[in-house]
Protein backbone atom coordinates (compact mmCIF):
# COMPACT_ATOMS: atom_id res chain seq x y z
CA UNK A 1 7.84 0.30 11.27
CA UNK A 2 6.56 2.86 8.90
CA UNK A 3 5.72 3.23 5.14
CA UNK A 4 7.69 6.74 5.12
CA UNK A 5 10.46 5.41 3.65
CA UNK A 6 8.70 3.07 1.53
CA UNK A 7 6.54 5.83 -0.02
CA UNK A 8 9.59 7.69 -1.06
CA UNK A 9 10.81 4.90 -2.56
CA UNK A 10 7.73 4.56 -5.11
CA UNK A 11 7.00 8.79 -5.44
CA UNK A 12 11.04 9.47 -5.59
CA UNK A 13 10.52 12.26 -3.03
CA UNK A 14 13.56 13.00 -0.78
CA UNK A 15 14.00 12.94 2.60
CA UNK A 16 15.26 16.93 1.93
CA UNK A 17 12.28 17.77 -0.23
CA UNK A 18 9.93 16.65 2.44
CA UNK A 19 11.58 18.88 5.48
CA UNK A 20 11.39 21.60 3.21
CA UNK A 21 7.56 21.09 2.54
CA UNK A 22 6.78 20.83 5.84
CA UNK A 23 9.28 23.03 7.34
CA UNK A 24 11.36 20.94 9.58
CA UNK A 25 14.79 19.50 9.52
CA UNK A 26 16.01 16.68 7.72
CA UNK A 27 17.12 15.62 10.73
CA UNK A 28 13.24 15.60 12.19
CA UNK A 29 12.06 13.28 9.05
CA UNK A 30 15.05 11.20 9.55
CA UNK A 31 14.09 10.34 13.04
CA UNK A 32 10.41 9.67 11.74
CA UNK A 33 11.89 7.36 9.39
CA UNK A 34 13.57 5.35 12.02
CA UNK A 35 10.12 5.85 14.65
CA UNK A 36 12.81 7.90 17.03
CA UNK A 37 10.09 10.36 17.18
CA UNK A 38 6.66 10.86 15.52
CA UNK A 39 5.00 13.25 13.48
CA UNK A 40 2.43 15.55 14.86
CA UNK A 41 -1.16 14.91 13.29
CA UNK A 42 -0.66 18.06 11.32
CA UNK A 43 2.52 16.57 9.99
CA UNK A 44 1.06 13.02 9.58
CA UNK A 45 -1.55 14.47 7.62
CA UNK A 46 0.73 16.83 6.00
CA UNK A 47 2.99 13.53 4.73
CA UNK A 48 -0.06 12.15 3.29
CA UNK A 49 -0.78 14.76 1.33
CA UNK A 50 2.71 14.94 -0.14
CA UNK A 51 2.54 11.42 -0.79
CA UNK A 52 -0.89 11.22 -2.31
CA UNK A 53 -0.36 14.14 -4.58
CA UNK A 54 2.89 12.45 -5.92
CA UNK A 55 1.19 9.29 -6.27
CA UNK A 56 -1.96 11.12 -7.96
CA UNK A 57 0.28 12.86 -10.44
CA UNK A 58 2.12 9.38 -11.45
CA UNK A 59 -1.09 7.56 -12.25
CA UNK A 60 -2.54 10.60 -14.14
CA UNK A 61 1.36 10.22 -16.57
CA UNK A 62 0.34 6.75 -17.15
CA UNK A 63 -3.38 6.22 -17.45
CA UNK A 64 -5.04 6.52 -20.40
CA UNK A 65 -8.40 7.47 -19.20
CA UNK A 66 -9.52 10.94 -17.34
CA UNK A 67 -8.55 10.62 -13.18
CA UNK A 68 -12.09 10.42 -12.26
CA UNK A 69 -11.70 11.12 -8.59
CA UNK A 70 -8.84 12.74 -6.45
CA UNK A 71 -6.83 10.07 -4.62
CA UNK A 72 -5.68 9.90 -0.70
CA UNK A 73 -3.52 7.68 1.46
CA UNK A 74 -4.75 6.91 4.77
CA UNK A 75 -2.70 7.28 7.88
CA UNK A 76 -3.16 3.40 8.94
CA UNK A 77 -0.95 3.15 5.25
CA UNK A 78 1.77 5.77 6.23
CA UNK A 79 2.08 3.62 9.81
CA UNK A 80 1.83 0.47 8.24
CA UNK A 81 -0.96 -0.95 9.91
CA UNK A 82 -3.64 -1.38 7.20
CA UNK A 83 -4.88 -0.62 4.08
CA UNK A 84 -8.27 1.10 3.11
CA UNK A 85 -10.38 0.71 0.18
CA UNK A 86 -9.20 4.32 -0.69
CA UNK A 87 -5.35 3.23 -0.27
CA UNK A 88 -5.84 0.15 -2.80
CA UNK A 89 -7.10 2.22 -4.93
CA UNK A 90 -4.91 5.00 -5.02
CA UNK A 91 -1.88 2.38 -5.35
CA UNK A 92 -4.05 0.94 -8.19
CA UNK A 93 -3.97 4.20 -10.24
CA UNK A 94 -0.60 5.26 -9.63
CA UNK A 95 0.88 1.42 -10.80
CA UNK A 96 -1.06 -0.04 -13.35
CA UNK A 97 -0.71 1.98 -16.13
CA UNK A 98 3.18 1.02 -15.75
CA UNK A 99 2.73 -2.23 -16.33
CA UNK A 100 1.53 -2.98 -19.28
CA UNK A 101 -1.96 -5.25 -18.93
CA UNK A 102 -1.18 -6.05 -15.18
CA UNK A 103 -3.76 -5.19 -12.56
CA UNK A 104 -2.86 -4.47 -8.99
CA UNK A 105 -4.74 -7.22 -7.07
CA UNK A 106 -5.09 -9.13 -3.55
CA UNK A 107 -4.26 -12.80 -3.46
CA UNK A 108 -4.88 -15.44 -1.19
CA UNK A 109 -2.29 -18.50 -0.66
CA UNK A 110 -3.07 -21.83 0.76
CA UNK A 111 0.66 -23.28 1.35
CA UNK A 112 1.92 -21.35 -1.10
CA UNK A 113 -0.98 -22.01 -4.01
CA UNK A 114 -3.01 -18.44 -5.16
CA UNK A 115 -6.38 -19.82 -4.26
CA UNK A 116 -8.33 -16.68 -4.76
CA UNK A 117 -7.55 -13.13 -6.12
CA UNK A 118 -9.24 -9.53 -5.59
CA UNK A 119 -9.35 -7.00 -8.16
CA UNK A 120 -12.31 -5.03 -7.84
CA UNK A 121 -13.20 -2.61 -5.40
CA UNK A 122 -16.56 -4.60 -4.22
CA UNK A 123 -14.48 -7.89 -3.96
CA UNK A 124 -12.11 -5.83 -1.61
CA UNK A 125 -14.65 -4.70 0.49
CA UNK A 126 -16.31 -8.19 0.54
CA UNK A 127 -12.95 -9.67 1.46
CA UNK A 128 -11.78 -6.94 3.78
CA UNK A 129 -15.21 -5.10 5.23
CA UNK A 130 -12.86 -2.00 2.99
CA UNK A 131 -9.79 -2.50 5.71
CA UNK A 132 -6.67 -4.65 5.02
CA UNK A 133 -4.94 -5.03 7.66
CA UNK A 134 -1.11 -5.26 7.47
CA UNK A 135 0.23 -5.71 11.33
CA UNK A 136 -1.16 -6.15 14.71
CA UNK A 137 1.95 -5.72 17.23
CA UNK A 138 4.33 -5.81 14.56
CA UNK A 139 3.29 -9.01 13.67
CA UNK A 140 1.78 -9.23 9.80
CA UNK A 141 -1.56 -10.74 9.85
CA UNK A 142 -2.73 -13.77 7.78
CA UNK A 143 -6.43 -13.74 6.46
CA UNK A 144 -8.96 -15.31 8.87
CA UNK A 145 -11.77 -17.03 6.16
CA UNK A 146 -14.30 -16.64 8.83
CA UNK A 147 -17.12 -18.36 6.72
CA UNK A 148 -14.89 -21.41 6.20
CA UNK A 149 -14.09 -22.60 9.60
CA UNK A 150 -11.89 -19.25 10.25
CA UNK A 151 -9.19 -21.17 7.95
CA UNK A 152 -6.24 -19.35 7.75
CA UNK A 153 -4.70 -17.73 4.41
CA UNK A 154 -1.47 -15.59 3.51
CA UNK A 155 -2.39 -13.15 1.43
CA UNK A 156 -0.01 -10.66 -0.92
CA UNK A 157 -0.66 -7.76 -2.85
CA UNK A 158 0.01 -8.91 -6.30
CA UNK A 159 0.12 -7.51 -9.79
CA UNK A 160 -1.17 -10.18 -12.02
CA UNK A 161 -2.56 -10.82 -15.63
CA UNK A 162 -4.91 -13.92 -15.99
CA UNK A 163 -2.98 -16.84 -14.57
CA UNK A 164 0.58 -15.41 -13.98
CA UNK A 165 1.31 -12.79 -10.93
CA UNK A 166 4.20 -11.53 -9.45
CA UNK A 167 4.30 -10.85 -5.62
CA UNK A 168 4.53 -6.68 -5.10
CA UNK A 169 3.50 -6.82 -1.13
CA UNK A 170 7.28 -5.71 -0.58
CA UNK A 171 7.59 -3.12 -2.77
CA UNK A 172 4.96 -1.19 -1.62
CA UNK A 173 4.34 -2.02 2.03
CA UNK A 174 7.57 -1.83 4.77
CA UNK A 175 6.30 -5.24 6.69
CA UNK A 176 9.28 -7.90 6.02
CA UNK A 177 7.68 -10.82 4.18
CA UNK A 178 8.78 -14.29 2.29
CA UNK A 179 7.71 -13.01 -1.17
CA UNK A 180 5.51 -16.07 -2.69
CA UNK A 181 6.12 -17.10 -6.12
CA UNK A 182 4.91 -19.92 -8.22
């Protein structure tokens, strides 16, 4: 499972437009979509730009304030397995200045109760050591409090606003989850 599809999805690129930026068929991306084949690293990296320069040009629309810094995905986002620091972020600018107040955060559930939430880069590397990860043989992986007798915790990406959130992990990762609500 990839986040090709996915990424489409939230920079409304099509599955034409990319073959003809990187030259292939549609049939090629179509089969990368569905992990029939895979991209070379040229293309991988290739998609990433596309993707990030989409996702750049969205948050720069929406934002109020100068872009201070040019955004990238990484590849462990395109594959699904994890999300950098730089990934967060870059999701961060593209989103929030759609919705109105809300922040693009990381939560923490304990049975379904947000125990703890993450919005600042120095929280997320705290939380993370700057690397989220998403799946480990397809399965997605619960957060492992290590300092607190390795307890176990699901955790969402969330975009939230004080004490109400709303669970975004499906819309912008591909890993099939229970979305948590209050």
């Amino acid at each position: 499972m990839n986040n090709i599809e996915k990424l489409q999805q939230l920079t409304h690129i099509t599955t034409a437009e990319i073959a003809d930026a990187l030259d292939v068929d549609v049939a090629t991306v179509t089969a990368w979509q569905q992990e029939e084949s895979m991209p070379t690293v040229g293309e991988f990296e290739a998609l990433v730009g596309i993707f990030s320069s989409q996702l750049d040009a969205q948050g720069i629309v929406t934002q109020s304030e100068k872009h201070p810094i040019h955004i990238r995905l990484s590849l462990d986002y395109l594959m699904n397995l994890g999300i950098t620091m730089s990934d967060w972020i870059t999701l961060k600018w593209a989103f929030e200045g759609q919705w109105s107040g809300f922040n693009l955060a990381v939560g923490f559930f304990d049975k379904g109760h947000l125990v703890r939430v993450v919005t600042s880069p120095e929280e997320f590397v705290s939380a993370f050591a700057g690397y989220l990860i998403l799946q480990t043989e397809g399965e997605f992986e619960p957060y492992i409090d290590e300092f607190d007798d390795d307890k176990l915790y699901d955790w969402r990406l969330i975009k939230v606003a004080g004490d109400r959130f709303e669970d975004v992990t499906q819309m912008l990762i591909s890993t099939d989850l229970p979305e948590i609500t209050l």
